[in-house]
C-alpha atoms as a PDB file:
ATOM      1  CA  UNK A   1      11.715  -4.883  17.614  1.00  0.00           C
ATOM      2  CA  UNK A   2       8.459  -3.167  17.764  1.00  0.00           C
ATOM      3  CA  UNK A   3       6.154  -1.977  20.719  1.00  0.00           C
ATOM      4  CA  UNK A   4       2.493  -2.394  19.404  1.00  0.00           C
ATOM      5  CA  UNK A   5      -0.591  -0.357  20.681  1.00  0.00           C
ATOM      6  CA  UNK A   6      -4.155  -1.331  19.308  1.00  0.00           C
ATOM      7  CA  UNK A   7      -7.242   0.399  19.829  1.00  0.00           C
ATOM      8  CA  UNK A   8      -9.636  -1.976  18.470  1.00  0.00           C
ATOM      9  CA  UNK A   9     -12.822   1.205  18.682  1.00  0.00           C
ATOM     10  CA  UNK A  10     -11.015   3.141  16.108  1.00  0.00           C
ATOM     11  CA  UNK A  11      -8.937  -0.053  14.255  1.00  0.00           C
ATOM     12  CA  UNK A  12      -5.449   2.330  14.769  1.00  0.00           C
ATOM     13  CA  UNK A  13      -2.384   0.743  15.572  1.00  0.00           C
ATOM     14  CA  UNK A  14       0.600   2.548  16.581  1.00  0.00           C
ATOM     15  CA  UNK A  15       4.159   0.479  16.089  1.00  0.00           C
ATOM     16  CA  UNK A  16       7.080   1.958  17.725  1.00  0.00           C
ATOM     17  CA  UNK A  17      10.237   0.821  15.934  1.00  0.00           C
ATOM     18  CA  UNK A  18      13.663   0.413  17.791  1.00  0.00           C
ATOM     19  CA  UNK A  19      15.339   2.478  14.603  1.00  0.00           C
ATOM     20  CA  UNK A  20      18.592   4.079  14.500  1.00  0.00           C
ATOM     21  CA  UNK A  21      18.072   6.523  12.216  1.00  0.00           C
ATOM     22  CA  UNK A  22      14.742   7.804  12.823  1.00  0.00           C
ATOM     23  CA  UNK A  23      12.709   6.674  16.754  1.00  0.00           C
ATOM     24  CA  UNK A  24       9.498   7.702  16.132  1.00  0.00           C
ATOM     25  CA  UNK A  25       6.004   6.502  16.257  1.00  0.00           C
ATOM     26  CA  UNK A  26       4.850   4.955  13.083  1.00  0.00           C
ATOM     27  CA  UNK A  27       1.111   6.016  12.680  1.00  0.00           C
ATOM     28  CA  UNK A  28      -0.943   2.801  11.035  1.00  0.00           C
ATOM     29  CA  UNK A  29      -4.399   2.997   9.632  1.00  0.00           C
ATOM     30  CA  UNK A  30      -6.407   0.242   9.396  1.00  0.00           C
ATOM     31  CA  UNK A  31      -9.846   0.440   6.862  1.00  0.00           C
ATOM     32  CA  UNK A  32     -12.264  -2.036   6.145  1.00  0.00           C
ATOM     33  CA  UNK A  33     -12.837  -2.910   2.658  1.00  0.00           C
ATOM     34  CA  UNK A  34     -16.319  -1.589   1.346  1.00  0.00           C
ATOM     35  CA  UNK A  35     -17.210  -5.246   0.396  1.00  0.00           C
ATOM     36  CA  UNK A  36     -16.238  -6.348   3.608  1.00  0.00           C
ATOM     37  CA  UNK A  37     -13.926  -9.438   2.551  1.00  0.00           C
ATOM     38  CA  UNK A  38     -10.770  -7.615   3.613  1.00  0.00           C
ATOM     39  CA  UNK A  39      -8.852  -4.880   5.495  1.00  0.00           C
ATOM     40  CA  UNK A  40      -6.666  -2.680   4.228  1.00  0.00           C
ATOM     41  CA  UNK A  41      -3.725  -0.752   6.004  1.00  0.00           C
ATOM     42  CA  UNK A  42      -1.115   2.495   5.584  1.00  0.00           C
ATOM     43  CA  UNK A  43       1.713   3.851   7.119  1.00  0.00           C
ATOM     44  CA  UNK A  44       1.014   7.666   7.553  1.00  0.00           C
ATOM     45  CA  UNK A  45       4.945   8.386   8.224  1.00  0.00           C
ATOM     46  CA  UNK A  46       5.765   6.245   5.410  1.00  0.00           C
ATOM     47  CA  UNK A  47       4.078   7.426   1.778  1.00  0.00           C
ATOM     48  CA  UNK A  48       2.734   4.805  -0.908  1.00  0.00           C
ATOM     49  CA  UNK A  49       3.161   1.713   2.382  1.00  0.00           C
ATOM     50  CA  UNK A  50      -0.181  -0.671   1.771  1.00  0.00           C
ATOM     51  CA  UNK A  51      -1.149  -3.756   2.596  1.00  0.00           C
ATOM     52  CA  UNK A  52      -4.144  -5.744   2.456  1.00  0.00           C
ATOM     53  CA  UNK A  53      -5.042  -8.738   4.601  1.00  0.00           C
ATOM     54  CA  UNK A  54      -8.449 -10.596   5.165  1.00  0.00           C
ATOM     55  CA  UNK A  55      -8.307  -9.566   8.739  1.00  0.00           C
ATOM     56  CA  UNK A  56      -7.585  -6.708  10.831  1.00  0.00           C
ATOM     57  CA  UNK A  57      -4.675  -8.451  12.823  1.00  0.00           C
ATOM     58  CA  UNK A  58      -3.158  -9.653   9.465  1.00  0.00           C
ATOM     59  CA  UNK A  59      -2.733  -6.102   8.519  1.00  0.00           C
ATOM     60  CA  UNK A  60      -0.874  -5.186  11.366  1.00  0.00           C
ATOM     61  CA  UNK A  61       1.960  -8.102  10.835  1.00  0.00           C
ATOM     62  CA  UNK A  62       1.821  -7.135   7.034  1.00  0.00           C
ATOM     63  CA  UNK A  63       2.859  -3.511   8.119  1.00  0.00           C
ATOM     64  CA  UNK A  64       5.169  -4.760  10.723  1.00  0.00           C
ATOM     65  CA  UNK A  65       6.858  -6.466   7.392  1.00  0.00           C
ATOM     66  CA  UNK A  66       6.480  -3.869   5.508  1.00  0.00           C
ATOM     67  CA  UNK A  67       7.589  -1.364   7.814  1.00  0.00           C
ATOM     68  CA  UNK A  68      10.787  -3.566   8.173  1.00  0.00           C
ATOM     69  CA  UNK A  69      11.781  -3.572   4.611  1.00  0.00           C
ATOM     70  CA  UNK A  70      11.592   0.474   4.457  1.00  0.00           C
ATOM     71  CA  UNK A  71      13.760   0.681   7.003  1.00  0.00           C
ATOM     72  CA  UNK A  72      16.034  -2.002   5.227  1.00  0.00           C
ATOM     73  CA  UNK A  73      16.056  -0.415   2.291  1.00  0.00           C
ATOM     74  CA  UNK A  74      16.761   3.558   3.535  1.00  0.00           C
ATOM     75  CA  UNK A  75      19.479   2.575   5.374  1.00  0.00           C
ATOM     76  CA  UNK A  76      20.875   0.710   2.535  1.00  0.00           C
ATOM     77  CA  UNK A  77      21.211   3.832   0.791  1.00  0.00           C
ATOM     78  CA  UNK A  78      21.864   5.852   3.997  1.00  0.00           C
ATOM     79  CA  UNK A  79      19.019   7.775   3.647  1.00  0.00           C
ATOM     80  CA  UNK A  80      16.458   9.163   6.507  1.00  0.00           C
ATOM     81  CA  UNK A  81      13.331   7.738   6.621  1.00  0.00           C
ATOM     82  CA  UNK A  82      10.388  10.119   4.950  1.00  0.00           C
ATOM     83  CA  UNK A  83       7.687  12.098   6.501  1.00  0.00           C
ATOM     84  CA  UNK A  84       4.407  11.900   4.944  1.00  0.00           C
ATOM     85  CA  UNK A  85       2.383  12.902   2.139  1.00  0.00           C
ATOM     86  CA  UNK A  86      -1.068  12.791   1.083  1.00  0.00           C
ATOM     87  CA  UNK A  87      -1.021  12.706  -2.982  1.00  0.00           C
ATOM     88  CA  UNK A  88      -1.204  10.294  -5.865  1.00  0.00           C
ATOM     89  CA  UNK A  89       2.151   8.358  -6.785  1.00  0.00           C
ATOM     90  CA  UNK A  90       1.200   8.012 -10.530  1.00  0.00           C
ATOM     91  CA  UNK A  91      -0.883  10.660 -12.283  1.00  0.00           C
ATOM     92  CA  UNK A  92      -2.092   8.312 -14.884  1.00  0.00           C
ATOM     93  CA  UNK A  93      -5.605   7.320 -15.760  1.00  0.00           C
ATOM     94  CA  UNK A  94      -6.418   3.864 -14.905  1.00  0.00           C
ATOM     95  CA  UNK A  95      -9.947   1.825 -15.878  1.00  0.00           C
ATOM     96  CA  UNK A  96     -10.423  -1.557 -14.310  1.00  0.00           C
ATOM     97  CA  UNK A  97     -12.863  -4.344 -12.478  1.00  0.00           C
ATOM     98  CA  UNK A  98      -9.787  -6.561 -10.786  1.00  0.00           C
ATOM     99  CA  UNK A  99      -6.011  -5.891 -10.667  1.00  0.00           C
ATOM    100  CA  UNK A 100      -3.134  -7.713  -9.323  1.00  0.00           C
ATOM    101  CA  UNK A 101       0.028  -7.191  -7.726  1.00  0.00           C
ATOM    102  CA  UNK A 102       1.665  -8.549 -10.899  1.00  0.00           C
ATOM    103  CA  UNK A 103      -0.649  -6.261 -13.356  1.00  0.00           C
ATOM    104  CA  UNK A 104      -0.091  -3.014 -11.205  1.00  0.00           C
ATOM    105  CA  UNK A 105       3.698  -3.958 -11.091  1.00  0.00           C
ATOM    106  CA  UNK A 106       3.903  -3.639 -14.966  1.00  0.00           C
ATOM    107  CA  UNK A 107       2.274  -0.833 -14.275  1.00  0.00           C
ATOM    108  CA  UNK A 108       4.504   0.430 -12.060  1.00  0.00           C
ATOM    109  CA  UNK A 109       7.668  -0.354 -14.532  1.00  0.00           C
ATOM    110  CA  UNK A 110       6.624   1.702 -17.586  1.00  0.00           C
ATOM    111  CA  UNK A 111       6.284   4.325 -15.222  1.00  0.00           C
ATOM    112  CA  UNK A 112      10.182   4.208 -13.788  1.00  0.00           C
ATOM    113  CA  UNK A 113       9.512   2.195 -11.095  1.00  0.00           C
ATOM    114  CA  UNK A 114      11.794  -0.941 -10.816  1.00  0.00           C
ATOM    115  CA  UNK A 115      11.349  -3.860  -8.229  1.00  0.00           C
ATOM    116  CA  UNK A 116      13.933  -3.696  -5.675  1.00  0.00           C
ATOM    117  CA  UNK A 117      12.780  -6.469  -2.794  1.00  0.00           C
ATOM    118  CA  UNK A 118       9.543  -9.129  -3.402  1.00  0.00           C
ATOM    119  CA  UNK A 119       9.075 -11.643  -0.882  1.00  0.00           C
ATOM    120  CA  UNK A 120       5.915 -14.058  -0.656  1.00  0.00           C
ATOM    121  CA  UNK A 121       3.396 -11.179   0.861  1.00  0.00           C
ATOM    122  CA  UNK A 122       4.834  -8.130  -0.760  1.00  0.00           C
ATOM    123  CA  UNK A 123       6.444  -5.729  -3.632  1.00  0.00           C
ATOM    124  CA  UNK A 124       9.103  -3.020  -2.950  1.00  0.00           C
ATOM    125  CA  UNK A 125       9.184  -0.872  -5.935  1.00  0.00           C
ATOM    126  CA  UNK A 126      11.508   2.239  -5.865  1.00  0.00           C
ATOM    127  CA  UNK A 127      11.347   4.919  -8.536  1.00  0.00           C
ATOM    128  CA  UNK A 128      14.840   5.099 -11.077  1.00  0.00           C
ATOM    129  CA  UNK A 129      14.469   8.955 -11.404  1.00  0.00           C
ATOM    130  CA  UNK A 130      13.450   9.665  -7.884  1.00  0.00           C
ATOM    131  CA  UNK A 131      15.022   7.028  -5.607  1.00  0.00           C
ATOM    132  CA  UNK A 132      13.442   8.176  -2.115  1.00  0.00           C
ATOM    133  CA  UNK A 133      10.138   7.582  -4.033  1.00  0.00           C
ATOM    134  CA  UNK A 134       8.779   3.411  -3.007  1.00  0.00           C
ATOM    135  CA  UNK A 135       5.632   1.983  -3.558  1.00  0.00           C
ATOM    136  CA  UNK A 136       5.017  -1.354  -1.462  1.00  0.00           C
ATOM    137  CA  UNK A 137       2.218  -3.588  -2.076  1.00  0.00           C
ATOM    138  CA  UNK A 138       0.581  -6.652  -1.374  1.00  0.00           C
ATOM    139  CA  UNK A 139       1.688  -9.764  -3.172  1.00  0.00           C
ATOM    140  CA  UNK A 140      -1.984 -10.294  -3.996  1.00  0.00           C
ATOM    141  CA  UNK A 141      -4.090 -11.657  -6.912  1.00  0.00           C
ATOM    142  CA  UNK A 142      -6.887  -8.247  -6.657  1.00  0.00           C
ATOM    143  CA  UNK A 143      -5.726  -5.560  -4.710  1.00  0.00           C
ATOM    144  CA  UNK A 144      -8.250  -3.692  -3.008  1.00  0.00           C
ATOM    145  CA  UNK A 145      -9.447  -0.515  -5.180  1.00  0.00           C
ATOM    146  CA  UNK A 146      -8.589   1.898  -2.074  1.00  0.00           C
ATOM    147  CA  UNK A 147      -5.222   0.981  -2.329  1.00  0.00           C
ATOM    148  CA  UNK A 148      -5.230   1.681  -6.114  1.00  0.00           C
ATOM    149  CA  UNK A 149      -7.171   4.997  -5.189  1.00  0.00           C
ATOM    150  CA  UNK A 150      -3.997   6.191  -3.478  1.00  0.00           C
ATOM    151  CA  UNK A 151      -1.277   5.371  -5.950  1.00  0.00           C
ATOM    152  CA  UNK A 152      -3.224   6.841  -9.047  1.00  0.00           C
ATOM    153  CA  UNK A 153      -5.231   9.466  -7.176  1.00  0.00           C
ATOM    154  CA  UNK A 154      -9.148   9.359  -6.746  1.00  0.00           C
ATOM    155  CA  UNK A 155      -9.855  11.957  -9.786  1.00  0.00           C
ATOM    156  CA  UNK A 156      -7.553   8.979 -11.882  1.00  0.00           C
ATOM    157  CA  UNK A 157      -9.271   5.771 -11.404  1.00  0.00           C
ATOM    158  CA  UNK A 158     -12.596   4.095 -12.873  1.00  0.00           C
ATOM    159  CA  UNK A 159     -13.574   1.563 -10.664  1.00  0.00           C
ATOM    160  CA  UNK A 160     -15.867  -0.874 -12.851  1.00  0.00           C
ATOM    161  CA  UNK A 161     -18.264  -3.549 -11.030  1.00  0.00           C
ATOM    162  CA  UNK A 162     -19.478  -5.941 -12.651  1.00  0.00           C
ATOM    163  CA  UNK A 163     -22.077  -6.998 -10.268  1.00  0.00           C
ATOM    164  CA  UNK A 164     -23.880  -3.698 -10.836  1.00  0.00           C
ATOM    165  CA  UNK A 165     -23.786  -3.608 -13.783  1.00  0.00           C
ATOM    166  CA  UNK A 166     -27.218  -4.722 -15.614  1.00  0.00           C
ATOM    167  CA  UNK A 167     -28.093  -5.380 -19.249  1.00  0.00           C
ATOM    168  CA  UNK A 168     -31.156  -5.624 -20.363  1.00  0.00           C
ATOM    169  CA  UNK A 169     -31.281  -7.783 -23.443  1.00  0.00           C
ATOM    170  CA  UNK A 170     -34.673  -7.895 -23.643  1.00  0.00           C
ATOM    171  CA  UNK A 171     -35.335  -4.872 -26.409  1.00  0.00           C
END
């Protein structure tokens, strides 16, 4: 069960989870998109935790389900839930226009990652090497480039738009 506070001036949610193994308040941030077709959202007490929804109340249920399978999958391996962290997952360079959930997920698996839940909306990966280390994402066909941002790192990522970009073939 969780107790949900929403200030709609700032877009911050705060879920309080009814957890055994860790009661505390789970810290959500919600961001607007830069194009302005969808919202994105993080768990700050939970690192690499993203969703992306076309609307600000979408992203809190996405976290609520998200949220939900961390927990599932902690105490499955009896271990405490994590505190946070602010630094990229995967220090690889990455170049791209449009990714999906199922491009970043292969991705994800040459780099030791291995999926270990997938439902309808979303990806649990967990890392074979470092197995307190998950990634969850949106089960999406492009996933926003802020949420790409923060797995490879901002100094790691070309973001390519096509819509800006002009040739003149007139020479």
């Amino acid at each position: 069960m969780f107790f949900l506070a929403i200030d709609k001036n700032l877009l911050k949610v705060y879920i309080k989870p009814q957890l055994q193994l860790s009661p505390k308040t789970m810290k959500i941030i919600v961001k607007k998109e830069f194009d302005g077709r969808s919202y994105i959202g993080s768990c700050e007490n939970l690192p690499s935790c993203y969703v992306q929804s076309e609307s600000s109340e979408g992203v809190v249920i996405e976290l609520r389900k998200a949220i939900e399978l961390y927990r599932k999958s902690y105490t499955k391996r009896n271990q405490a839930l994590p505190t946070s962290y602010d630094f990229p997952i995967i220090d690889r360079k990455i170049r791209f226009n449009r990714i999906s959930s199922n491009q970043l997920a292969k991705i994800l698996i040459k780099n030791n990652y291995h999926l270990e839940t997938q439902d309808s909306d979303s990806l649990l990966f967990i890392n074979s090497n470092f197995p307190f280390n998950r990634i969850h994402i949106p089960n999406i066909s492009e996933l926003s480039p802020k949420i790409i941002s923060k797995i490879f790192g901002k100094e790691n990522i070309i973001f390519i738009n096509k819509n800006q970009l002009k040739i003149n073939s007139s020479a």
